[in-house]
Protein backbone atom coordinates (compact mmCIF):
# COMPACT_ATOMS: atom_id res chain seq x y z
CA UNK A 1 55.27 7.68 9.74
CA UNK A 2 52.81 9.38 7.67
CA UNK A 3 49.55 7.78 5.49
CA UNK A 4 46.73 5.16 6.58
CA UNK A 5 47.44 1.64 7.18
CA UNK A 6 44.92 -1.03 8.64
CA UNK A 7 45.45 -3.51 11.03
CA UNK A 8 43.78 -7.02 12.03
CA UNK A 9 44.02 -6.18 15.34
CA UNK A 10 45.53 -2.60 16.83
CA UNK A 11 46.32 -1.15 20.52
CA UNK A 12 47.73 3.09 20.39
CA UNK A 13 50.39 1.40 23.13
CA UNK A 14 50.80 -1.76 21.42
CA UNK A 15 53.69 -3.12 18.63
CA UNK A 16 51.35 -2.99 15.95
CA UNK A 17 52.50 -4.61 12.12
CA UNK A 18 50.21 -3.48 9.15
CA UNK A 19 48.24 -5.87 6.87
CA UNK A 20 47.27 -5.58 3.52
CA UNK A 21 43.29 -4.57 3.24
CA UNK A 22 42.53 -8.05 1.24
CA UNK A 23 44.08 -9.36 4.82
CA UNK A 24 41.41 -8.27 6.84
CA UNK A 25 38.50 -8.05 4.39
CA UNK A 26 36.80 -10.79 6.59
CA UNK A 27 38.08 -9.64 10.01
CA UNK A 28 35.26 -7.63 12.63
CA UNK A 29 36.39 -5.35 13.59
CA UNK A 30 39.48 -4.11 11.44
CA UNK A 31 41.28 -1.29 11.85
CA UNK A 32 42.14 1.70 9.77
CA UNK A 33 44.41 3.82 11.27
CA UNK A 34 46.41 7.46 10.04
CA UNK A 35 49.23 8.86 10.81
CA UNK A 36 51.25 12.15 10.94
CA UNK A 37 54.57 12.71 11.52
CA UNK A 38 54.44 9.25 13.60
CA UNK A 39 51.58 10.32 15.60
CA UNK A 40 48.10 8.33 15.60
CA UNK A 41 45.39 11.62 14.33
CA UNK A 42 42.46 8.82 13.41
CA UNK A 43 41.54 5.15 13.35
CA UNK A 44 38.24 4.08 11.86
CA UNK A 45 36.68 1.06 12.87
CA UNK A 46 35.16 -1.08 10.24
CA UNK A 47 33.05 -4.46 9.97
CA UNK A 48 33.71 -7.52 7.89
CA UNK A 49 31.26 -5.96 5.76
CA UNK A 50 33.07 -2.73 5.13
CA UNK A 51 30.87 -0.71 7.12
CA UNK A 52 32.06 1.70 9.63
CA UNK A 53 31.56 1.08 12.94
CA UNK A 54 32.98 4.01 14.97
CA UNK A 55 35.88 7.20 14.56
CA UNK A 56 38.47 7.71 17.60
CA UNK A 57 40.13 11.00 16.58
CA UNK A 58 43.61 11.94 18.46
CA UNK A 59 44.00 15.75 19.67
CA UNK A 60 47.73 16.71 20.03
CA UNK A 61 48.89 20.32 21.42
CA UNK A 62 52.07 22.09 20.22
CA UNK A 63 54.93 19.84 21.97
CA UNK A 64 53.28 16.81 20.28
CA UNK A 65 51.21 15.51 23.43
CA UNK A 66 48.00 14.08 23.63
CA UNK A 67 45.48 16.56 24.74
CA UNK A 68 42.54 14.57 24.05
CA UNK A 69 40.51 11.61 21.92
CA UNK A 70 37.09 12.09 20.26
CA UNK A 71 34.94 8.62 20.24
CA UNK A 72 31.90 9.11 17.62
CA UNK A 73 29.79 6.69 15.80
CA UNK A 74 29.02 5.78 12.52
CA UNK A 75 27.46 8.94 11.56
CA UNK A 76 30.27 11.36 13.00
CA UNK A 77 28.10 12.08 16.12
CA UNK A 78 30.59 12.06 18.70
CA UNK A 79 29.73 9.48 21.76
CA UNK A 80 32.77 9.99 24.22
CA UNK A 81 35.16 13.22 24.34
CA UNK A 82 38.12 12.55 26.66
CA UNK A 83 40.21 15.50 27.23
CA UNK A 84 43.66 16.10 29.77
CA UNK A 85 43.09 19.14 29.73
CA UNK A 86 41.49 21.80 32.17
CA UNK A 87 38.10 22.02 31.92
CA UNK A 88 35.64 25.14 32.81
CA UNK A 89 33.69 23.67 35.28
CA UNK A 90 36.28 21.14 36.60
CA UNK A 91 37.85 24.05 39.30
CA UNK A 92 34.22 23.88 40.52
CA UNK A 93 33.34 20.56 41.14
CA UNK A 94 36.78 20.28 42.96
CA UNK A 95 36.29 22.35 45.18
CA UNK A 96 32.15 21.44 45.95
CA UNK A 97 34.22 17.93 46.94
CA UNK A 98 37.06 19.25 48.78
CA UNK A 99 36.65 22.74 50.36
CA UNK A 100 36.54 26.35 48.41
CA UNK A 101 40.29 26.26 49.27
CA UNK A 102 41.41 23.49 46.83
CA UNK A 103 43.60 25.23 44.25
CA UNK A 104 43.89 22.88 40.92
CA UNK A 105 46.71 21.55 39.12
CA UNK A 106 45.50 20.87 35.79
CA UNK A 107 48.21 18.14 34.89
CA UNK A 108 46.36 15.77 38.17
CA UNK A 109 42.79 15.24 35.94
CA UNK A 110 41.02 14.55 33.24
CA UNK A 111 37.62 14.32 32.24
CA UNK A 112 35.30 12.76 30.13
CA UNK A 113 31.95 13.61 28.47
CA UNK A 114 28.91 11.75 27.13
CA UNK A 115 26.53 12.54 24.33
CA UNK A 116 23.52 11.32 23.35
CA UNK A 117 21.77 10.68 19.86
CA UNK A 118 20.84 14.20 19.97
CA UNK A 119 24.70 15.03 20.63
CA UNK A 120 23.38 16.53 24.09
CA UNK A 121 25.47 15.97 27.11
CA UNK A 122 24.18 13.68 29.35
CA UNK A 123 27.07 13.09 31.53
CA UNK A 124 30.24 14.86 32.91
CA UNK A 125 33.08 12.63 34.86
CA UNK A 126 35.96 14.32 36.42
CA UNK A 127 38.87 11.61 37.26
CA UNK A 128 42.31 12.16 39.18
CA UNK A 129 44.79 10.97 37.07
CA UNK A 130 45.10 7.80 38.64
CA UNK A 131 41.75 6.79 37.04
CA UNK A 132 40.11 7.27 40.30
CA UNK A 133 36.64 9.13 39.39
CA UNK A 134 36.32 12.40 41.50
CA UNK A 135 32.79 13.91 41.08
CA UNK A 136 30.15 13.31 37.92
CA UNK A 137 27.57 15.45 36.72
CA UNK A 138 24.17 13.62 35.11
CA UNK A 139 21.82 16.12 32.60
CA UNK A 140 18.61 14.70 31.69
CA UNK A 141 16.18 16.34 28.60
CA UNK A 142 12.34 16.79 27.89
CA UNK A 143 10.54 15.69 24.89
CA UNK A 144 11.32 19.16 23.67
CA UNK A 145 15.72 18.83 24.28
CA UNK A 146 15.17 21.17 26.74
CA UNK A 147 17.60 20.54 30.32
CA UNK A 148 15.33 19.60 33.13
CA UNK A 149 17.69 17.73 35.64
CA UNK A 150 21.16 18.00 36.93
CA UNK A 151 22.32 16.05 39.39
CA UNK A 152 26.10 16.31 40.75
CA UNK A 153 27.79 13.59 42.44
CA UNK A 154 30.84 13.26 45.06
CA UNK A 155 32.38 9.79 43.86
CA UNK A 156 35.16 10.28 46.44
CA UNK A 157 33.05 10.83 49.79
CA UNK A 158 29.81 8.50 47.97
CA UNK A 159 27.40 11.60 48.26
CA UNK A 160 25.25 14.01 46.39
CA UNK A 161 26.63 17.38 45.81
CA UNK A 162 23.55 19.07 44.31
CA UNK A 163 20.65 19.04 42.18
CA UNK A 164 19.33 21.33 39.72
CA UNK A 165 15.48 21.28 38.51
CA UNK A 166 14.33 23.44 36.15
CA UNK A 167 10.53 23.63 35.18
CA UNK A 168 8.78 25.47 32.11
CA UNK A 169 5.53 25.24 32.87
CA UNK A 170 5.54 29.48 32.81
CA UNK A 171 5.23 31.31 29.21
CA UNK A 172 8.25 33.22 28.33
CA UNK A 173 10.15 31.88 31.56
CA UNK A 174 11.08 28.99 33.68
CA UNK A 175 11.67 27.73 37.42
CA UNK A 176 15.43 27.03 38.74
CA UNK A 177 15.44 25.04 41.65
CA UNK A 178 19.02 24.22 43.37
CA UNK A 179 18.81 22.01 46.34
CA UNK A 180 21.94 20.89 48.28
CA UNK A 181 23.50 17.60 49.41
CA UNK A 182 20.44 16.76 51.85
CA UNK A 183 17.78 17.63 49.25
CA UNK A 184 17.49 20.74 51.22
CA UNK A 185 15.80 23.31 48.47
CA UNK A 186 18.83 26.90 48.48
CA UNK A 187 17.77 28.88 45.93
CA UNK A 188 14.79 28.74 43.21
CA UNK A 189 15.31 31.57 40.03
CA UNK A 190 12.70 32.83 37.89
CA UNK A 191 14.74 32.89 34.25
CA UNK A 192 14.35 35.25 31.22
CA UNK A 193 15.47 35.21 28.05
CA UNK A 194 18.49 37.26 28.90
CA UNK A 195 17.29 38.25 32.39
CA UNK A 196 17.08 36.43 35.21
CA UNK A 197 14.99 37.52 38.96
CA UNK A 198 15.42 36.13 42.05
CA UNK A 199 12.50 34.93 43.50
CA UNK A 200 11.41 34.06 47.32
């Protein structure tokens, strides 16, 4: 199938017929969803009222699966990524919950992140791909946007991993505090801009 078709009600998995638009003129939510080459790239969720609600955007790679799914709001600020694919950071969460030996299968996870209003990240899940949530990373911002808290979490063993602080009280630097799983302080950085010094 190719085009845009809208929907009183709609499910991606789901045998889904198409209504005319003066169908669901009066329905919340209603769905308008496009296609290409049979494959779901977009559905836009409106109210009664016409307005949109929120964007899901599909991400395919080059054998026609589903890589990932963008959630934003009305605005086009993205909310939710989901993505099956190997992340950066994933290979090191694994293996802060299960030993410096775990080798990673990329195909076994997925992740999702969160944005704020700002269309910072704010949070970082890592899931086995049973749904089970492995380990999630929380950011929290100043007044200014600027990172001052990480804090990594073990959802398989119920435990802190570690915690990052950084402060910017200095002129021209800040303070990078990493304390481990007991709040046990391992290592505190004076950063740059461009350098970085370890400090006692």
């Amino acid at each position: 199938d190719h085009g845009t078709y809208t929907y009183r009600e709609w499910s991606r998995y789901g045998q889904n017929s198409p209504d005319s638009l003066a169908a669901v003129k009066n329905i919340s939510p209603y769905y308008e969803v496009t296609y290409d080459s049979s494959r779901v790239t977009l559905v836009k969720v409106h109210s009664a009222t016409d307005s949109l609600l929120r964007v899901i955007q599909y991400h395919y790679d080059e054998q026609n699966n589903t890589i990932g799914e963008t959630l934003s709001d009305s605005r086009g600020n993205p909310v939710l990524e989901t993505t099956f694919l190997e992340q950066p950071e994933d290979a090191n969460l694994l293996q802060k919950v299960y030993g410096p030996d775990f080798t990673m299968h990329a195909t076994h996870f997925f992740s999702r992140r969160f944005f704020d209003l700002a269309q910072r990240q704010v949070r970082y899940e890592l899931f086995a791909v049973n749904g089970k949530m492995i380990a999630h990373v929380e950011t929290q911002y100043n007044a200014a946007g600027k990172r001052i808290l990480e804090m990594t979490q073990d959802d398989v063993h119920y435990q802190p991993l570690e915690k990052l602080v950084y402060d910017y009280s200095g002129e021209g630097r800040y303070i990078l505090e990493t304390f481990d799983s007991a709040g046990k302080m391992v290592s505190r950085m004076t950063l740059f801009h461009g350098n970085q010094l370890l400090t006692p």
